[in-house]
N, C-alpha and C. Protein backbone atom coordinates (compact mmCIF):
# COMPACT_ATOMS: atom_id res chain seq x y z
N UNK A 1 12.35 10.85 -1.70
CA UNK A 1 12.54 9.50 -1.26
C UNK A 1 12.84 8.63 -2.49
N UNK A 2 14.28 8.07 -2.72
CA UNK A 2 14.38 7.20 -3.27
C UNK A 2 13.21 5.98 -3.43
N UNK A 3 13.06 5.45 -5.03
CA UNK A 3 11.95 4.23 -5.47
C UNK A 3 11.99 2.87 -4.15
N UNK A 4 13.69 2.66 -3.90
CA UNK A 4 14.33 1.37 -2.79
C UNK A 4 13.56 1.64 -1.91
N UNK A 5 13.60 2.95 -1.42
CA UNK A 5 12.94 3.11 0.02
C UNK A 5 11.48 2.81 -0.08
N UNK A 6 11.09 3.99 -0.89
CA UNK A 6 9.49 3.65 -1.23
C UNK A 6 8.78 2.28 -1.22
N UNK A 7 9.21 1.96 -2.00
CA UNK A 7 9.70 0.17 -2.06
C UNK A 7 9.20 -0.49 -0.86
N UNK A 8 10.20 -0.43 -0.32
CA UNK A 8 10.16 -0.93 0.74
C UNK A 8 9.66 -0.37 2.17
N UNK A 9 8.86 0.56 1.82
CA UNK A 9 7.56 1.46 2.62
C UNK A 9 6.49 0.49 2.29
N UNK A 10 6.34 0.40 1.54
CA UNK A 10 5.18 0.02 0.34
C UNK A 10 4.90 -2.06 0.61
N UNK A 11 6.14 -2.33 0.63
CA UNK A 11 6.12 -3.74 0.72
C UNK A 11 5.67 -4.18 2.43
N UNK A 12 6.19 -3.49 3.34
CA UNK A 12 6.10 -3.41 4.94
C UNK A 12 4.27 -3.12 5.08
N UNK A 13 3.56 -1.92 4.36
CA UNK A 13 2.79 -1.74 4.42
C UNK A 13 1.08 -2.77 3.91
N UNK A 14 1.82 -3.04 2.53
CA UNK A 14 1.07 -4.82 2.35
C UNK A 14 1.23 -5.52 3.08
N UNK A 15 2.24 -6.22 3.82
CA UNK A 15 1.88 -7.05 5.31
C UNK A 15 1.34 -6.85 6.16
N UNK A 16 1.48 -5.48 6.16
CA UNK A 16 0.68 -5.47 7.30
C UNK A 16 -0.77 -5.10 7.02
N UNK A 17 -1.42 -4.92 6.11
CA UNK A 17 -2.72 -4.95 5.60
C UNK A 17 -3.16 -6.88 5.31
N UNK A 18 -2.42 -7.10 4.58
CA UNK A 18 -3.22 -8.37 4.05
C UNK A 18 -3.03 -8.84 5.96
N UNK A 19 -2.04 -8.49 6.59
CA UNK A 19 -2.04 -9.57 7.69
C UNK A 19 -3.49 -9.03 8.83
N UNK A 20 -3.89 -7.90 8.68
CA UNK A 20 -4.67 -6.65 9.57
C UNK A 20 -6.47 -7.55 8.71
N UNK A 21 -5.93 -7.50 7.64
CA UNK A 21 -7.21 -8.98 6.73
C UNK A 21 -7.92 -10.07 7.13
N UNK A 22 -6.89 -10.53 7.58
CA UNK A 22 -6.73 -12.19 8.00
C UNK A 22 -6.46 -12.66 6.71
N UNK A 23 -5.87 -12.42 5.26
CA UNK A 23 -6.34 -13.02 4.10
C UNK A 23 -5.31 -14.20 4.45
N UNK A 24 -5.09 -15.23 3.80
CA UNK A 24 -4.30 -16.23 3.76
C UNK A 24 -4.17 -16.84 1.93
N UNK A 25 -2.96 -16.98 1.72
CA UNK A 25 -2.90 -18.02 0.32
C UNK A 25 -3.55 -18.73 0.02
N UNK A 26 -3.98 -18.88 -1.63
CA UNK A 26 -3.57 -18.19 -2.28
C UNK A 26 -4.89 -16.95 -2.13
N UNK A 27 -4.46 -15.71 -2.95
CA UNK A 27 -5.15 -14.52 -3.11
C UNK A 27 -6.41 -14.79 -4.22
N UNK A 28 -7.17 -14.31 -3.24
CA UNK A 28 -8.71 -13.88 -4.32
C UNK A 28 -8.89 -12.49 -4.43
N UNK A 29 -9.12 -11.85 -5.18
CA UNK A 29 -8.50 -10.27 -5.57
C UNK A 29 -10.19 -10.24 -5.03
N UNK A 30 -11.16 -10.31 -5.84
CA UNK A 30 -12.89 -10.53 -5.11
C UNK A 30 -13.05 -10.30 -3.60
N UNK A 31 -12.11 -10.89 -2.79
CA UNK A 31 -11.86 -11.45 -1.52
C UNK A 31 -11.47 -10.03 -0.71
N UNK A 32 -10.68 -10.12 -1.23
CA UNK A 32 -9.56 -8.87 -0.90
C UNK A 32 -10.46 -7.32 -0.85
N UNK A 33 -11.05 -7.11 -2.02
CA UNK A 33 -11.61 -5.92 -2.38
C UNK A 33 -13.42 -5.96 -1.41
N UNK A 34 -13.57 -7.30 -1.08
CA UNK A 34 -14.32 -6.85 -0.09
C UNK A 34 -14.26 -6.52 1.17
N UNK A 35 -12.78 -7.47 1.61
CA UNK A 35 -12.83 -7.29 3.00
C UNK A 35 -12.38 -5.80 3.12
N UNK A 36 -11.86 -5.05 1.95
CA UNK A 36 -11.55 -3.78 2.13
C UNK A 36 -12.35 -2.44 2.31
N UNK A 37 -13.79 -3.41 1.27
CA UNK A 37 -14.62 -2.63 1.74
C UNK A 37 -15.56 -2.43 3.47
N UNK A 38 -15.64 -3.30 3.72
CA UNK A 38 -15.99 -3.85 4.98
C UNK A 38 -15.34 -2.86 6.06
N UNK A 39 -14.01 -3.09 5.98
CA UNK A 39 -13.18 -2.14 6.77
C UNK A 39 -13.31 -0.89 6.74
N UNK A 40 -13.52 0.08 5.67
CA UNK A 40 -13.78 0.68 5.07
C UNK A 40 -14.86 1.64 4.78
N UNK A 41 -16.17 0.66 5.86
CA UNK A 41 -17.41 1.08 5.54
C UNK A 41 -17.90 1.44 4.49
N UNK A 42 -17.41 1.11 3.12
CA UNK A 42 -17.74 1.44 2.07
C UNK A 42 -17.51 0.31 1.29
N UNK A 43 -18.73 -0.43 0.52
CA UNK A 43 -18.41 -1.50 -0.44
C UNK A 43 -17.80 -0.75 -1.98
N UNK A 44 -16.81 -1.97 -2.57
CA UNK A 44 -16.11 -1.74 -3.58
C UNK A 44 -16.84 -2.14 -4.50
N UNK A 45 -17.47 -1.72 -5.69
CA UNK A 45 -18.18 -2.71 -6.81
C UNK A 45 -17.04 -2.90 -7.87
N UNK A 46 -17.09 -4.12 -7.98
CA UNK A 46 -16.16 -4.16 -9.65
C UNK A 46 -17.12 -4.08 -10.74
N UNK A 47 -16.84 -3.51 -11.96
CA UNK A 47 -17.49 -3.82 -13.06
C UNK A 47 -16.69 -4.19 -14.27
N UNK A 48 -16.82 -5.05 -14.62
CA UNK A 48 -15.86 -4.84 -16.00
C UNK A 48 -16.32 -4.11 -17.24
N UNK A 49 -15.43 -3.46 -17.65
CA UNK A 49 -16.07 -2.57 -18.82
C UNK A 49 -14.85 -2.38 -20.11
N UNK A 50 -15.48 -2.25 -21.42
CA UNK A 50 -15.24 -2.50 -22.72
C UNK A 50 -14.45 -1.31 -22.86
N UNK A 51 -12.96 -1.14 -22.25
CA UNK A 51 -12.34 0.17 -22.91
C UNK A 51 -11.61 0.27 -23.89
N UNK A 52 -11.81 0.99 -25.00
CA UNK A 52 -11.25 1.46 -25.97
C UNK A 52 -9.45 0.72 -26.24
N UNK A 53 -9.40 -0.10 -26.67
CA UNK A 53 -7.88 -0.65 -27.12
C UNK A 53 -6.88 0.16 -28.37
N UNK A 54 -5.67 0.66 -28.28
CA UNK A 54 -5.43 0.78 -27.02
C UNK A 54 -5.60 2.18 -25.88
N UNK A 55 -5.47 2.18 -24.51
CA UNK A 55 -6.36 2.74 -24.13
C UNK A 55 -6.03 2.32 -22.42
N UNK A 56 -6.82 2.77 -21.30
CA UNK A 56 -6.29 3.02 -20.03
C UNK A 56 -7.03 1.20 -19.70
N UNK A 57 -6.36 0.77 -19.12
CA UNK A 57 -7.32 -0.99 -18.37
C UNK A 57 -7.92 -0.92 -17.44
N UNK A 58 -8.20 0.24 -16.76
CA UNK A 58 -9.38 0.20 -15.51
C UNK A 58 -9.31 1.87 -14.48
N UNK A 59 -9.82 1.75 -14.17
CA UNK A 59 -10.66 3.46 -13.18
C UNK A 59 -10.81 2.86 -11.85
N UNK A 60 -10.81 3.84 -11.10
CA UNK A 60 -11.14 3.68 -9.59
C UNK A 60 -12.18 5.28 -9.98
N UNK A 61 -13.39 4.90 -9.21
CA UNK A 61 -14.56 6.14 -8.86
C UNK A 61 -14.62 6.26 -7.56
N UNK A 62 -14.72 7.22 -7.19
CA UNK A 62 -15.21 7.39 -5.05
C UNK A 62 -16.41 7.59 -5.78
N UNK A 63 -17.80 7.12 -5.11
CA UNK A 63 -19.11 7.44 -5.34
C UNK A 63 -19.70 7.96 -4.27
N UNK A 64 -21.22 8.42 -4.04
CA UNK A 64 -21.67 8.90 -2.54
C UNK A 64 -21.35 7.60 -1.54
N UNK A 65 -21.48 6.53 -2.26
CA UNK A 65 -21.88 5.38 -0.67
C UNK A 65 -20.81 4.45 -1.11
N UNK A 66 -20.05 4.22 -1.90
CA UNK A 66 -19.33 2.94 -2.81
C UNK A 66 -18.48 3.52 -3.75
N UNK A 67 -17.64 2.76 -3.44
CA UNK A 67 -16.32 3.20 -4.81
C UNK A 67 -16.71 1.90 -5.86
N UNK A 68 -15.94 2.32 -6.99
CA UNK A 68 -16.55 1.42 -8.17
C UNK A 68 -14.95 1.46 -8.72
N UNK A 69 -14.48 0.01 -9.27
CA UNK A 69 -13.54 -0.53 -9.97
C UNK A 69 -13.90 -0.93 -11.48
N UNK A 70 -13.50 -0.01 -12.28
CA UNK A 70 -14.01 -0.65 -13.83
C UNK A 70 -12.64 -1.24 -13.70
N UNK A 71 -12.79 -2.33 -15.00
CA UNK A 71 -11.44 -2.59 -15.60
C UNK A 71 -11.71 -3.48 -16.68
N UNK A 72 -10.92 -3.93 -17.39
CA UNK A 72 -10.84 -3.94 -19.09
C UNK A 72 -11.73 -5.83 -19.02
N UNK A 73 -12.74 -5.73 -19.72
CA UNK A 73 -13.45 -7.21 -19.76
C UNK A 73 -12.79 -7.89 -20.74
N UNK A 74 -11.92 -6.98 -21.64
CA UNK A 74 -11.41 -8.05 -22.92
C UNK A 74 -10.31 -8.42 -23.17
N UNK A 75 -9.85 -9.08 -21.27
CA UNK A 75 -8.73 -9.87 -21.00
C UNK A 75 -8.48 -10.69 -20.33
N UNK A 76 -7.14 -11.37 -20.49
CA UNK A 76 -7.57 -12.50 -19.21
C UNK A 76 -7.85 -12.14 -17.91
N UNK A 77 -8.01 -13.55 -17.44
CA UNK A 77 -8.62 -13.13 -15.24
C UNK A 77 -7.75 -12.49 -15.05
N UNK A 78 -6.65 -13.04 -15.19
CA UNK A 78 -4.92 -13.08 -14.33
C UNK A 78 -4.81 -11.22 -14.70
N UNK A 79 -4.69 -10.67 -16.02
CA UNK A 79 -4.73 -9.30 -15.90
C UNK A 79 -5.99 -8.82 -15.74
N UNK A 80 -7.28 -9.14 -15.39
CA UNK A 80 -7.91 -8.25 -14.36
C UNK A 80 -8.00 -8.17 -13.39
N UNK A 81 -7.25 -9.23 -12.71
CA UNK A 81 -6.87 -9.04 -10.89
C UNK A 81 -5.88 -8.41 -11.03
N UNK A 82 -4.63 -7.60 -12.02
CA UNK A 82 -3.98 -7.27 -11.79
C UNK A 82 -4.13 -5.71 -12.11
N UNK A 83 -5.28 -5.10 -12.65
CA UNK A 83 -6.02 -4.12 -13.04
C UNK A 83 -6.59 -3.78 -12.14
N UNK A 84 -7.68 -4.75 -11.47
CA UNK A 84 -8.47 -4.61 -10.06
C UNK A 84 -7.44 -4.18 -8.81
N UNK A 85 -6.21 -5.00 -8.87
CA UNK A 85 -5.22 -4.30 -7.64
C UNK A 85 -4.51 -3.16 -7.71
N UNK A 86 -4.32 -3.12 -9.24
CA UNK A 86 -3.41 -1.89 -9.38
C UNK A 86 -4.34 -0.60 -9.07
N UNK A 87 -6.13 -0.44 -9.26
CA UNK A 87 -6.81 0.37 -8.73
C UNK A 87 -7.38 0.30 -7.13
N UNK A 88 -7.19 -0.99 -6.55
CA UNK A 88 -7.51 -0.62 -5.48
C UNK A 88 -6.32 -0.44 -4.48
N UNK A 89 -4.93 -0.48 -5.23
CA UNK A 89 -3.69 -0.05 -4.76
C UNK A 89 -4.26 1.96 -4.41
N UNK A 90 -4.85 1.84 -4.98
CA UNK A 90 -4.51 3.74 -5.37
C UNK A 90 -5.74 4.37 -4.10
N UNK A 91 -6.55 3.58 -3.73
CA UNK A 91 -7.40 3.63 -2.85
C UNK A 91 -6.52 3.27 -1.30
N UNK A 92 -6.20 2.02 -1.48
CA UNK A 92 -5.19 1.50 -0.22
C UNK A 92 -4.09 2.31 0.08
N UNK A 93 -3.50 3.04 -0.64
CA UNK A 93 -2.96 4.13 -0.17
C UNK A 93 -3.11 5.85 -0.28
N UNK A 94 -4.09 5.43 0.00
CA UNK A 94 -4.71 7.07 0.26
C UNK A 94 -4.76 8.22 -0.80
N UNK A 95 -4.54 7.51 -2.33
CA UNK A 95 -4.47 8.63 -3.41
C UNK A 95 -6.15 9.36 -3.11
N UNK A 96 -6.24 10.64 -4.24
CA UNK A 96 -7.21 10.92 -4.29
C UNK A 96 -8.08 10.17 -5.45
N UNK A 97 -9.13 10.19 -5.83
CA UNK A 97 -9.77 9.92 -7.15
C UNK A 97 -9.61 10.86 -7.94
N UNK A 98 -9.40 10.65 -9.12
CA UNK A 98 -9.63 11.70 -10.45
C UNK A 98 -10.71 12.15 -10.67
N UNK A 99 -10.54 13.66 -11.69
CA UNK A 99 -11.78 13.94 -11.65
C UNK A 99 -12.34 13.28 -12.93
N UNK A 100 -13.67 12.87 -13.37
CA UNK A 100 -14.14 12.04 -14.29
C UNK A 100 -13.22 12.22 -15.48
N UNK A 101 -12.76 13.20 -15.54
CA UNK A 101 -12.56 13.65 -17.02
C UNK A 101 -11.24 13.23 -17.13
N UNK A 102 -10.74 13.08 -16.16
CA UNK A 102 -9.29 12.51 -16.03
C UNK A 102 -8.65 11.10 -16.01
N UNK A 103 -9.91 10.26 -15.92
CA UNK A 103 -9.92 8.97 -16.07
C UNK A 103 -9.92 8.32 -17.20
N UNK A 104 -9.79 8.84 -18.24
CA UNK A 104 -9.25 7.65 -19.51
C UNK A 104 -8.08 8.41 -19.71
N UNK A 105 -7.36 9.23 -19.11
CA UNK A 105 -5.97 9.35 -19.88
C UNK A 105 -4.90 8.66 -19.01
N UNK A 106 -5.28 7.72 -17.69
CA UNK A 106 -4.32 7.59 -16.86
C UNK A 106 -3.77 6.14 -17.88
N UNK A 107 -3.00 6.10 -18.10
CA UNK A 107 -2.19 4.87 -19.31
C UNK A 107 -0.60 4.69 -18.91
N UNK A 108 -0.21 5.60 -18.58
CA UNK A 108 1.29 5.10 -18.00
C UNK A 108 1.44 5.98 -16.57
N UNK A 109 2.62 5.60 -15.98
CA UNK A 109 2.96 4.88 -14.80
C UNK A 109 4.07 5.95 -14.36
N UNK A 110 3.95 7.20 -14.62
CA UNK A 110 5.41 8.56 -14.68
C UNK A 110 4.82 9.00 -13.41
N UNK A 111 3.55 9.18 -13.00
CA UNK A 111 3.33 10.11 -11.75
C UNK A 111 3.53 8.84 -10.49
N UNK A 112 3.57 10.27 -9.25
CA UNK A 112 4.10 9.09 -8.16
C UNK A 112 3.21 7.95 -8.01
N UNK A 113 1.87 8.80 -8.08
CA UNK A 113 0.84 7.61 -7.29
C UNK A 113 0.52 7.04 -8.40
N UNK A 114 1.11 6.79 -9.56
CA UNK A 114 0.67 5.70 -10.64
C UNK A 114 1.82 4.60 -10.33
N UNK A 115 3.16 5.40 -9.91
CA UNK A 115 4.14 4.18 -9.53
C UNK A 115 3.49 3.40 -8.36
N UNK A 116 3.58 4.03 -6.98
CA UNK A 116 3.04 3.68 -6.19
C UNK A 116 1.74 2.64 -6.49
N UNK A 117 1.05 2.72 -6.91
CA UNK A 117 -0.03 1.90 -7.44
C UNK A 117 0.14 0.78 -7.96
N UNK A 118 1.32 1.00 -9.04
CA UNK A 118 1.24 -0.06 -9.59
C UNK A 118 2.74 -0.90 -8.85
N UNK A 119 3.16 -0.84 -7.93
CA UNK A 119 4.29 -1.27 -7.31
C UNK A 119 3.21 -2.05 -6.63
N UNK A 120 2.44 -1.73 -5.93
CA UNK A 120 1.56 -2.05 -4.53
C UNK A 120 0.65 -3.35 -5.00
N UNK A 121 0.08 -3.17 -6.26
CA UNK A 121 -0.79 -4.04 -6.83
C UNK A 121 0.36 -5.46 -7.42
N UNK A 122 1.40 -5.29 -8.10
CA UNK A 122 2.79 -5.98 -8.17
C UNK A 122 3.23 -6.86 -6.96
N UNK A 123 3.50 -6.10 -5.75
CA UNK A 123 3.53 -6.37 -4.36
C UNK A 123 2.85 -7.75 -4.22
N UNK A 124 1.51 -7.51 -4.14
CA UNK A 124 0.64 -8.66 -3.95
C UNK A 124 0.31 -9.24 -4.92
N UNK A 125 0.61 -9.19 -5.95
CA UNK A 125 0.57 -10.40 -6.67
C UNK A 125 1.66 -11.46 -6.74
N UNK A 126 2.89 -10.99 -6.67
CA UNK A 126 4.23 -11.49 -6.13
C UNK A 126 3.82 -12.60 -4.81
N UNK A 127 3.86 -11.90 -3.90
CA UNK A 127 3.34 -12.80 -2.69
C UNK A 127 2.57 -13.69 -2.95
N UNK A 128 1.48 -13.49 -3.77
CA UNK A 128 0.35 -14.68 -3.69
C UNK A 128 0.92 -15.78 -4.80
N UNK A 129 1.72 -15.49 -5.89
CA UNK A 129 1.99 -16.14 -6.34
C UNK A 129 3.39 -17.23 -5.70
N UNK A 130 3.71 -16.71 -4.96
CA UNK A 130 4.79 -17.28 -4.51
C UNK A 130 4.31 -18.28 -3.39
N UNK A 131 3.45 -18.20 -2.66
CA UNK A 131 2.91 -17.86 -1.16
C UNK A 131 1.59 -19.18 -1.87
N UNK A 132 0.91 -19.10 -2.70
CA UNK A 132 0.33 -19.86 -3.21
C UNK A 132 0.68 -21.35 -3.75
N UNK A 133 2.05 -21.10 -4.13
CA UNK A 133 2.36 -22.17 -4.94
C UNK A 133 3.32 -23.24 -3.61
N UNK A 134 3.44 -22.90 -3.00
CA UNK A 134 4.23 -23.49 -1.75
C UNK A 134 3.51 -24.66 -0.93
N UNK A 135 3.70 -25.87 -1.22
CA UNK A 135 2.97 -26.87 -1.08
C UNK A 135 4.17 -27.39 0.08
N UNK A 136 4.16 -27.63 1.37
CA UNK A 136 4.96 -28.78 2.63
C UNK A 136 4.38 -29.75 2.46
N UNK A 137 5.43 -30.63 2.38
CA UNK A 137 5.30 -31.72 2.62
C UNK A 137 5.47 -32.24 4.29
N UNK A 138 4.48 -33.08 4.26
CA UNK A 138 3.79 -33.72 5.78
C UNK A 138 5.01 -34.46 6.49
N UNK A 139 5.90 -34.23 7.24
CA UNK A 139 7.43 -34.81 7.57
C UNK A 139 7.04 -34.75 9.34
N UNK A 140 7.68 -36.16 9.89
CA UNK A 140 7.42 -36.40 11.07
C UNK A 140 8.34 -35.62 12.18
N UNK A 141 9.34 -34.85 11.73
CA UNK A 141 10.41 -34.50 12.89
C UNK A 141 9.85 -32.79 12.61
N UNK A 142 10.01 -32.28 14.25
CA UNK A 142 9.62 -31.25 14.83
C UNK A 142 10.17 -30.21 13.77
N UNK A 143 11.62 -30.06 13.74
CA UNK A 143 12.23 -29.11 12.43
C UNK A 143 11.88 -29.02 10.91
N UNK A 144 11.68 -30.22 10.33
CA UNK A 144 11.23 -29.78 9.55
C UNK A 144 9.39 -29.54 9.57
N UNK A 145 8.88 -29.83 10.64
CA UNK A 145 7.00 -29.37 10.47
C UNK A 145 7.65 -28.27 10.51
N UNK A 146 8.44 -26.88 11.47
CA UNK A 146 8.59 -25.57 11.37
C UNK A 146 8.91 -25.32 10.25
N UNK A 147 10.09 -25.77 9.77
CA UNK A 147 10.30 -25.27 8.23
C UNK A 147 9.20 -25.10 7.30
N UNK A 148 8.13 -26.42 7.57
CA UNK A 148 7.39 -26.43 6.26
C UNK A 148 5.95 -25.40 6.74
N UNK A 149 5.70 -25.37 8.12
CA UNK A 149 4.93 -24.64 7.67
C UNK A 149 4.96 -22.70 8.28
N UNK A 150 6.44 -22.73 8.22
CA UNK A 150 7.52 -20.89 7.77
C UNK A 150 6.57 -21.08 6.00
N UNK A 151 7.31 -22.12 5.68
CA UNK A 151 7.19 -21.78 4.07
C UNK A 151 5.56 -21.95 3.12
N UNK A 152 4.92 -22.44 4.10
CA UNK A 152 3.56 -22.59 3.81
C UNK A 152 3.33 -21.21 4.57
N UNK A 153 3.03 -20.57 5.19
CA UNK A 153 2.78 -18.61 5.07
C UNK A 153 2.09 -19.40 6.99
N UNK A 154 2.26 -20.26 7.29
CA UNK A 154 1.19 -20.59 9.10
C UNK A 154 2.20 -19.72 9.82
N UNK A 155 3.59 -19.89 9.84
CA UNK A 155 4.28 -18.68 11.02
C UNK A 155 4.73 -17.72 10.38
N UNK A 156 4.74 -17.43 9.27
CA UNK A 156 5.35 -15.93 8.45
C UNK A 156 3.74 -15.20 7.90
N UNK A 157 3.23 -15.94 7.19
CA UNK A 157 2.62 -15.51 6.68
C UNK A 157 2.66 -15.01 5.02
N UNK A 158 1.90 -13.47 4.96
CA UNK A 158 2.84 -13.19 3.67
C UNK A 158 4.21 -12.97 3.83
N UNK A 159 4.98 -12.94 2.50
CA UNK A 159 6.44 -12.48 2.74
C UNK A 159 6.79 -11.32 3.08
């Protein structure tokens, strides 16, 4: 399967999760990773943790009762929600977990489910950033309230 297609497997499949959510703009990655656990029957813990620079930015663990999200504490928010998604990308689509020993060498992005992962976590950050920043303005005629709130995410949603 061509990356386009994948792609766009991948993009169809975030809508219909964040929409299966209820999440709405803008994105709380916190937010997100619980309601996933919830669904899930299994809570997600994040931890942030001090990894080795340079070096892998975060792990996904399956545990007996809880999966656990490390990811790198000695960066900004903005790249640890994007650390936190790119691992709970790998969960959201059904990868397996590594085995312990295999978890600090994952650093680049050549295997499928590292693309996949990190396309998926990309995905939604795209949307929320876009989807977030979209402010309507309050306009009295019927066409443009639809327009503004298509583009405020009330009848589309995410993109």
């Amino acid at each position: 399967m061509s990356r386009l297609v994948n792609e766009r497997r991948l993009r169809q499949e975030c809508r219909r999760l964040l929409r299966e959510l209820n999440l709405r703009p803008p994105l709380d990655v916190r937010e997100l990773c619980r309601r996933v656990g919830e669904r899930r029957g299994r809570p997600i813990h994040l931890t942030p943790h001090r990894f080795p620079v340079p070096g892998p930015f975060g792990a996904w663990t399956a545990g007996a009762e809880a999966d656990h999200i490390h990811f790198q504490a000695e960066t900004s928010a903005a790249h640890q929600d994007h650390i936190i998604l790119h691992e709970l990308s790998h969960l959201l689509a059904g990868h397996e977990p590594p085995p312990e020993k295999a978890l600090y060498r994952r650093t680049h992005y050549s295997s499928a489910a590292e693309y996949e992962a990190e396309a998926l976590a990309t995905i939604i950050l795209e949307w929320s950033a876009v989807a977030g920043r979209i402010n309507p303005g309050r306009s009295s005629t019927l066409p443009a309230r639809r327009i503004s709130r298509s583009l405020a995410g009330e009848a589309v949603g995410w993109l």
